[in-house]
C-alpha atoms as a PDB file:
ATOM      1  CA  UNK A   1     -53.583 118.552 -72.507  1.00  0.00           C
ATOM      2  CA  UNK A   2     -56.066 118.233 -75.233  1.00  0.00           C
ATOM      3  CA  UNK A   3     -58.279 120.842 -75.134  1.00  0.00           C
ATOM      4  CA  UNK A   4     -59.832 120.734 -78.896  1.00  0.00           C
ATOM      5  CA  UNK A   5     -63.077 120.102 -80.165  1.00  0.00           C
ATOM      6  CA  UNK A   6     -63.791 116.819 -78.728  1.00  0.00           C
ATOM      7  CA  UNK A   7     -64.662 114.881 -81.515  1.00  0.00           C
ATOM      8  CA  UNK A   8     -64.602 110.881 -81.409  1.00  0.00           C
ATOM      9  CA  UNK A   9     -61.664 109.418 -84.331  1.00  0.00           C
ATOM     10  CA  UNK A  10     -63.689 108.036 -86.954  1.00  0.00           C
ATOM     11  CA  UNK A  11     -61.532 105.436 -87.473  1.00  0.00           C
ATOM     12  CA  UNK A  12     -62.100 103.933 -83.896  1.00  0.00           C
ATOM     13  CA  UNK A  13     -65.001 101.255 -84.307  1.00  0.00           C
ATOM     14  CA  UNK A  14     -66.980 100.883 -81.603  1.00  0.00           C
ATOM     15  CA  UNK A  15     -68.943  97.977 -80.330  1.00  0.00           C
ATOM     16  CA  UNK A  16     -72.678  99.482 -80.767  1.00  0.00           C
ATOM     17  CA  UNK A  17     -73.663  99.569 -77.257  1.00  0.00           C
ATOM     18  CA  UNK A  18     -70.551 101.610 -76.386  1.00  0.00           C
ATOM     19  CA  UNK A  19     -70.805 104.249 -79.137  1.00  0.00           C
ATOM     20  CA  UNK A  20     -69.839 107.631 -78.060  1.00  0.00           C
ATOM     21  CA  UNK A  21     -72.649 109.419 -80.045  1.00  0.00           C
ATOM     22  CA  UNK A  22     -74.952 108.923 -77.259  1.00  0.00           C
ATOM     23  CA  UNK A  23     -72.625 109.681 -74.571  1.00  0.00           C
ATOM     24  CA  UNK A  24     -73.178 111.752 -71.506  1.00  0.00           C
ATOM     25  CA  UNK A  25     -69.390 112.388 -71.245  1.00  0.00           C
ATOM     26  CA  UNK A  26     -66.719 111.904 -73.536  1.00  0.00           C
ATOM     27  CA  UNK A  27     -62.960 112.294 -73.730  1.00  0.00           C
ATOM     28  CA  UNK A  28     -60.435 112.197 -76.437  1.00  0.00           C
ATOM     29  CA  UNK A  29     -56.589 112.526 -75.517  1.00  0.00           C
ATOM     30  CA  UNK A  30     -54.220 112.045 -78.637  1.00  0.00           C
ATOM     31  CA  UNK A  31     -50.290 111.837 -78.283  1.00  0.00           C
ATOM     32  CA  UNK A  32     -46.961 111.212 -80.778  1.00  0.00           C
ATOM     33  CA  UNK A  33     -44.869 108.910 -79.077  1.00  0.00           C
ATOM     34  CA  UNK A  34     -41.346 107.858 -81.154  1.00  0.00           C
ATOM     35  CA  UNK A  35     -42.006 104.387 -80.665  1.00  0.00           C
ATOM     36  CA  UNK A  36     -43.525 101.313 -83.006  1.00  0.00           C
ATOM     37  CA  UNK A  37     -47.181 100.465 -82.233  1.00  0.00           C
ATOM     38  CA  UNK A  38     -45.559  97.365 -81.083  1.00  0.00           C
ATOM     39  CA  UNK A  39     -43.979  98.398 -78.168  1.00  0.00           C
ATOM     40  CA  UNK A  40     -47.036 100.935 -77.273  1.00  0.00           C
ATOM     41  CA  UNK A  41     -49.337  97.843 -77.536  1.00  0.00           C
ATOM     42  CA  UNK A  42     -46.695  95.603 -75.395  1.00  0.00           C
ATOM     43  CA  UNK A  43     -47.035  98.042 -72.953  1.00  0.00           C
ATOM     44  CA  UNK A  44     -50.807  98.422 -72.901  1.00  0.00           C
ATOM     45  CA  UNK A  45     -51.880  94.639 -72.805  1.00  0.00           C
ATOM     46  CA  UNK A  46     -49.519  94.266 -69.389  1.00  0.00           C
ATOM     47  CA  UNK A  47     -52.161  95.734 -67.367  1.00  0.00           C
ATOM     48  CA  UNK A  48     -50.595  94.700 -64.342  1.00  0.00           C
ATOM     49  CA  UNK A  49     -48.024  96.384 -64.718  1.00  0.00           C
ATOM     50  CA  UNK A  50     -49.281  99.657 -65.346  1.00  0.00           C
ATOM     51  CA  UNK A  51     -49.336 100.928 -61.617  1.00  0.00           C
ATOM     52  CA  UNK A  52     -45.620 101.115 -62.263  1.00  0.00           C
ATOM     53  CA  UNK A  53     -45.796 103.695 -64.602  1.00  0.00           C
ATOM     54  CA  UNK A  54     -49.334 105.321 -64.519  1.00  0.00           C
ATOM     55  CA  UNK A  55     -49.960 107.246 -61.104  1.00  0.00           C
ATOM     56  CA  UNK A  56     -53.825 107.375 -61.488  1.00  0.00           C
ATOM     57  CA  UNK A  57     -53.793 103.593 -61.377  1.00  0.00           C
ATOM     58  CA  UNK A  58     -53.790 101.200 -58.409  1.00  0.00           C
ATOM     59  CA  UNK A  59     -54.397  97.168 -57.670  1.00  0.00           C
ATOM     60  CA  UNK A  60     -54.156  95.832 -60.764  1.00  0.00           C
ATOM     61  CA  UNK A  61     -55.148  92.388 -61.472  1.00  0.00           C
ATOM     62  CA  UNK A  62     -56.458  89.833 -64.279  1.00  0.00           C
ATOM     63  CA  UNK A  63     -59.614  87.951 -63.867  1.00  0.00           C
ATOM     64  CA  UNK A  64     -59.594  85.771 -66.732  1.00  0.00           C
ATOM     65  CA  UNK A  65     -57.338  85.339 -69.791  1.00  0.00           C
ATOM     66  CA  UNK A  66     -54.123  86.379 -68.808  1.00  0.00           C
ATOM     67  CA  UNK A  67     -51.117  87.059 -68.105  1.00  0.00           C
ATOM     68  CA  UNK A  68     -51.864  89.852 -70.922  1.00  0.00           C
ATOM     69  CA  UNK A  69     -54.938  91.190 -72.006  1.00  0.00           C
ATOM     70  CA  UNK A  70     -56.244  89.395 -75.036  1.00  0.00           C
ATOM     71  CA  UNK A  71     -59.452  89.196 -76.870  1.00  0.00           C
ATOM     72  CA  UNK A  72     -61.060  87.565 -73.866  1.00  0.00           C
ATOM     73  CA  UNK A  73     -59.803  89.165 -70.846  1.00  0.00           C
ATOM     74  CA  UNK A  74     -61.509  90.497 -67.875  1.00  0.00           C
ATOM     75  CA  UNK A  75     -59.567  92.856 -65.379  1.00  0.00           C
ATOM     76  CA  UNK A  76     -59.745  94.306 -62.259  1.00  0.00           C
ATOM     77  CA  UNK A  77     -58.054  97.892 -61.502  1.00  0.00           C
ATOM     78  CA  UNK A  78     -58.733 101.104 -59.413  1.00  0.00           C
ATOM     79  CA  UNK A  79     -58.430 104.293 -61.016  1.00  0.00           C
ATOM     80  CA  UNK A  80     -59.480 107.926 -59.804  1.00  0.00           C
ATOM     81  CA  UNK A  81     -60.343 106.569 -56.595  1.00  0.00           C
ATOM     82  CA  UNK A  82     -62.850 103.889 -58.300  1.00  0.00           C
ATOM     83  CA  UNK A  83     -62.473  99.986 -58.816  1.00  0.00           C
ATOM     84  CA  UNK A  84     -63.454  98.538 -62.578  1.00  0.00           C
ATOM     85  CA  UNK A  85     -63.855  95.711 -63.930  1.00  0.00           C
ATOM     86  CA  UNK A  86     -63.645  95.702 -67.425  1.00  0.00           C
ATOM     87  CA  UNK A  87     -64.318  93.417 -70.343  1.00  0.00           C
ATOM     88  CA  UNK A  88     -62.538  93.473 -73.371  1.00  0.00           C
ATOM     89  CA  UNK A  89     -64.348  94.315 -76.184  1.00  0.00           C
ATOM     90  CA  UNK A  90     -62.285  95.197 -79.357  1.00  0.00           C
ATOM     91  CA  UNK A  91     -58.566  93.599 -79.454  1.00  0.00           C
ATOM     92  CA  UNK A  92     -56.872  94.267 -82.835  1.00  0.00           C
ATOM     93  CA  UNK A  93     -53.843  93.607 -82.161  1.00  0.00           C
ATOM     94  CA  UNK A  94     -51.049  97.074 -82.910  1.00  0.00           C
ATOM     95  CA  UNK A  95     -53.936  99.254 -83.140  1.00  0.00           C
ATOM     96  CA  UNK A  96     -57.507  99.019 -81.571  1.00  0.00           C
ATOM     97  CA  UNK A  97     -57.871  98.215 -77.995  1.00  0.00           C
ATOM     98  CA  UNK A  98     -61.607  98.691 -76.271  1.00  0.00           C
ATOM     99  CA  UNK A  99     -62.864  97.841 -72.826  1.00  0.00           C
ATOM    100  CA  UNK A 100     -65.994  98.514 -71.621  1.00  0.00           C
ATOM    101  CA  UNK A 101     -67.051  98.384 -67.644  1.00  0.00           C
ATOM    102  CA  UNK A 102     -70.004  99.433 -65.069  1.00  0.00           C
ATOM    103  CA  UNK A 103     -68.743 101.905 -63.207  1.00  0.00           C
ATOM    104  CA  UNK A 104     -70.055 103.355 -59.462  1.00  0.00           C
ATOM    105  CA  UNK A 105     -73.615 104.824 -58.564  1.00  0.00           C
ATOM    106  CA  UNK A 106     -75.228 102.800 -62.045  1.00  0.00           C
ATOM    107  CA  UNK A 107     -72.703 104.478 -64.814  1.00  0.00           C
ATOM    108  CA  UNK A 108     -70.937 102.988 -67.804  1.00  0.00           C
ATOM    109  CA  UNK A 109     -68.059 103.149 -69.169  1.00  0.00           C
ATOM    110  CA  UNK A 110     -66.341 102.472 -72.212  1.00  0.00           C
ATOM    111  CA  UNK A 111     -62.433 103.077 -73.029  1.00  0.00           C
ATOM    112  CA  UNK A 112     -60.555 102.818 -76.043  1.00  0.00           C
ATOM    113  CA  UNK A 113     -56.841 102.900 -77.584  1.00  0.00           C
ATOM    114  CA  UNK A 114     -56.164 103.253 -81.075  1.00  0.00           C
ATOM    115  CA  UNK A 115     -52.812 103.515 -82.173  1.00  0.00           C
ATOM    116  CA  UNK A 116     -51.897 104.383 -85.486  1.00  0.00           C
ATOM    117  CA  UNK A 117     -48.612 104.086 -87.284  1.00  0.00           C
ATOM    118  CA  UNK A 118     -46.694 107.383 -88.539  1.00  0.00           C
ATOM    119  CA  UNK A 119     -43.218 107.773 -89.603  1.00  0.00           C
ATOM    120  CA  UNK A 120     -40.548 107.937 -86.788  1.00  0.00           C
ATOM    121  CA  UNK A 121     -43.152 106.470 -84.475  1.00  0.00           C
ATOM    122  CA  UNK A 122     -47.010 106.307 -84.072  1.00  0.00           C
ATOM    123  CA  UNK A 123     -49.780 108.763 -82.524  1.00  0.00           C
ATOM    124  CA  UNK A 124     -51.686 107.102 -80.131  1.00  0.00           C
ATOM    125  CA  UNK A 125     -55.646 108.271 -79.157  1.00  0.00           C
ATOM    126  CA  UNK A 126     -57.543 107.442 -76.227  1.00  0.00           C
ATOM    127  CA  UNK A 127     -61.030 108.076 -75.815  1.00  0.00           C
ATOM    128  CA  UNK A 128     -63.576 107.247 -72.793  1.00  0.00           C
ATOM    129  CA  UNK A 129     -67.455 107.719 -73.302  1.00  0.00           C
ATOM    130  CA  UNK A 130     -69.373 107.388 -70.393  1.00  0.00           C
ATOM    131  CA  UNK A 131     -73.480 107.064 -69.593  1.00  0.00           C
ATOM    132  CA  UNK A 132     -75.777 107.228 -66.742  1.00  0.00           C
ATOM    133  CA  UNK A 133     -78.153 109.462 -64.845  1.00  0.00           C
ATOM    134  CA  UNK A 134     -75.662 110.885 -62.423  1.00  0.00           C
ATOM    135  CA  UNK A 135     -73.274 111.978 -65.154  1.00  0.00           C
ATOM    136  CA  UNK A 136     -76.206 114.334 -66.168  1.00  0.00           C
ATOM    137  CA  UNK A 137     -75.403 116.331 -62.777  1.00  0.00           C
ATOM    138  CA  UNK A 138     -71.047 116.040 -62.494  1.00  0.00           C
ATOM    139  CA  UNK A 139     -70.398 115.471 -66.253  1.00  0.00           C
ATOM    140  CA  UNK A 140     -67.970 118.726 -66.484  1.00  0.00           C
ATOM    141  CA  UNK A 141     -65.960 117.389 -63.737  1.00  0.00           C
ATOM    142  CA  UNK A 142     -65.387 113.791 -64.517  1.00  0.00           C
ATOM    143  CA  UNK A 143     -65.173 115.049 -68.329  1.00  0.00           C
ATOM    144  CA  UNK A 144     -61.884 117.690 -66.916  1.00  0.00           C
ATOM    145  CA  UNK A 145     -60.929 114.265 -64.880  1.00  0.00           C
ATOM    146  CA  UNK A 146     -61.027 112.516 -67.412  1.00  0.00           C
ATOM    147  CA  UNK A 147     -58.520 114.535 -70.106  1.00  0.00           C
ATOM    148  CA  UNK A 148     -56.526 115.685 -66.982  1.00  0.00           C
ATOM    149  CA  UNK A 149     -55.894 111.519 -66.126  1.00  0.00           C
ATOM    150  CA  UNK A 150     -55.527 110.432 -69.718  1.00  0.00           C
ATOM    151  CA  UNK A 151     -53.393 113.367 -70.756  1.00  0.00           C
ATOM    152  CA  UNK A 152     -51.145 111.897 -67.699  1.00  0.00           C
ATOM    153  CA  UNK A 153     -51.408 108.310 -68.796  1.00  0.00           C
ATOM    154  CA  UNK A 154     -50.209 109.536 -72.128  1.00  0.00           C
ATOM    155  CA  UNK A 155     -47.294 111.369 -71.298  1.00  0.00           C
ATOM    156  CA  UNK A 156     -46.199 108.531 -68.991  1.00  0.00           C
ATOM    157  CA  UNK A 157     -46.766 106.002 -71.980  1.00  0.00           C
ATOM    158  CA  UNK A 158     -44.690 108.241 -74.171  1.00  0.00           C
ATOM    159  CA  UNK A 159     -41.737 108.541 -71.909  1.00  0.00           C
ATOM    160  CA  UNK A 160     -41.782 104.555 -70.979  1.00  0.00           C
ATOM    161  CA  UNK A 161     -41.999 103.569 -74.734  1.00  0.00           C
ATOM    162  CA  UNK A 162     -39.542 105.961 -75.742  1.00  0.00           C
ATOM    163  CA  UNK A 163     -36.908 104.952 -73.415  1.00  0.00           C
ATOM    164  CA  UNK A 164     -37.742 101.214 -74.672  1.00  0.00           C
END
């Protein structure tokens, strides 16, 4: 699992009101997978599908676009014992993917994948800021939830898109 200095990849653009700089918590997982950024974005944008090979995710479904994610999707999904529904905010299509969603007791969430091409495959980073109040109080813990799920995702992504 990452444990480094938990820095937010410059190259990841976020949409201003999801910025990480003003973050209560934030999360950065980063991963080598010997796969094209093709085949880790194929397997991204078929949300529904993740339950299948992601074990912190549940009840997967797409509210509008669909049946990928694209630019103007809206999904539905449970995660860590929470429902989300998420907007897409940044789709670049092989590298940038950004969601943002409200998330229980008046948080905020945002999430993003940023995939970058190396030789013999890609590395792929995912990062989750998160604001509100209660965050203040249980910020460690969803922060060590947060790499411990991600780290999981990652790994599972890795081992799906390498077997591709």
């Amino acid at each position: 699992m990452t444990k480094s200095v938990q820095t937010p990849d410059s190259r990841i653009i976020w949409p201003p009101q999801s910025a990480p700089a003003s973050a209560i918590v934030f999360a950065q997982n980063k991963i080598d997978i010997a796969a094209t950024p093709e085949t880790i974005w194929s397997l991204l944008i078929d949300c529904v599908k993740w339950p299948s090979w992601y074990k912190h995710c549940a009840d997967v479904s797409i509210l509008r676009g669909g049946p990928l994610l694209s630019a103007q999707s809206k999904f539905r999904f449970k995660t860590i014992g929470f429902y989300f529904e998420p907007d897409i905010e940044t789709f670049n299509p092989f590298e940038t993917l950004i969601w943002s969603a409200k998330g229980p007791a008046g948080t905020r969430g945002a999430h993003a994948w940023y995939i970058e091409r190396k030789s013999g495959g890609c590395r792929v980073v995912t990062e989750e800021a998160q604001w509100g109040v209660v965050l203040s109080l249980i910020g460690g813990r969803t922060q060590r939830t947060l790499l411990t799920s991600h780290e999981d995702w990652l790994q599972a992504l890795k081992a799906l898109a390498e077997k591709s």
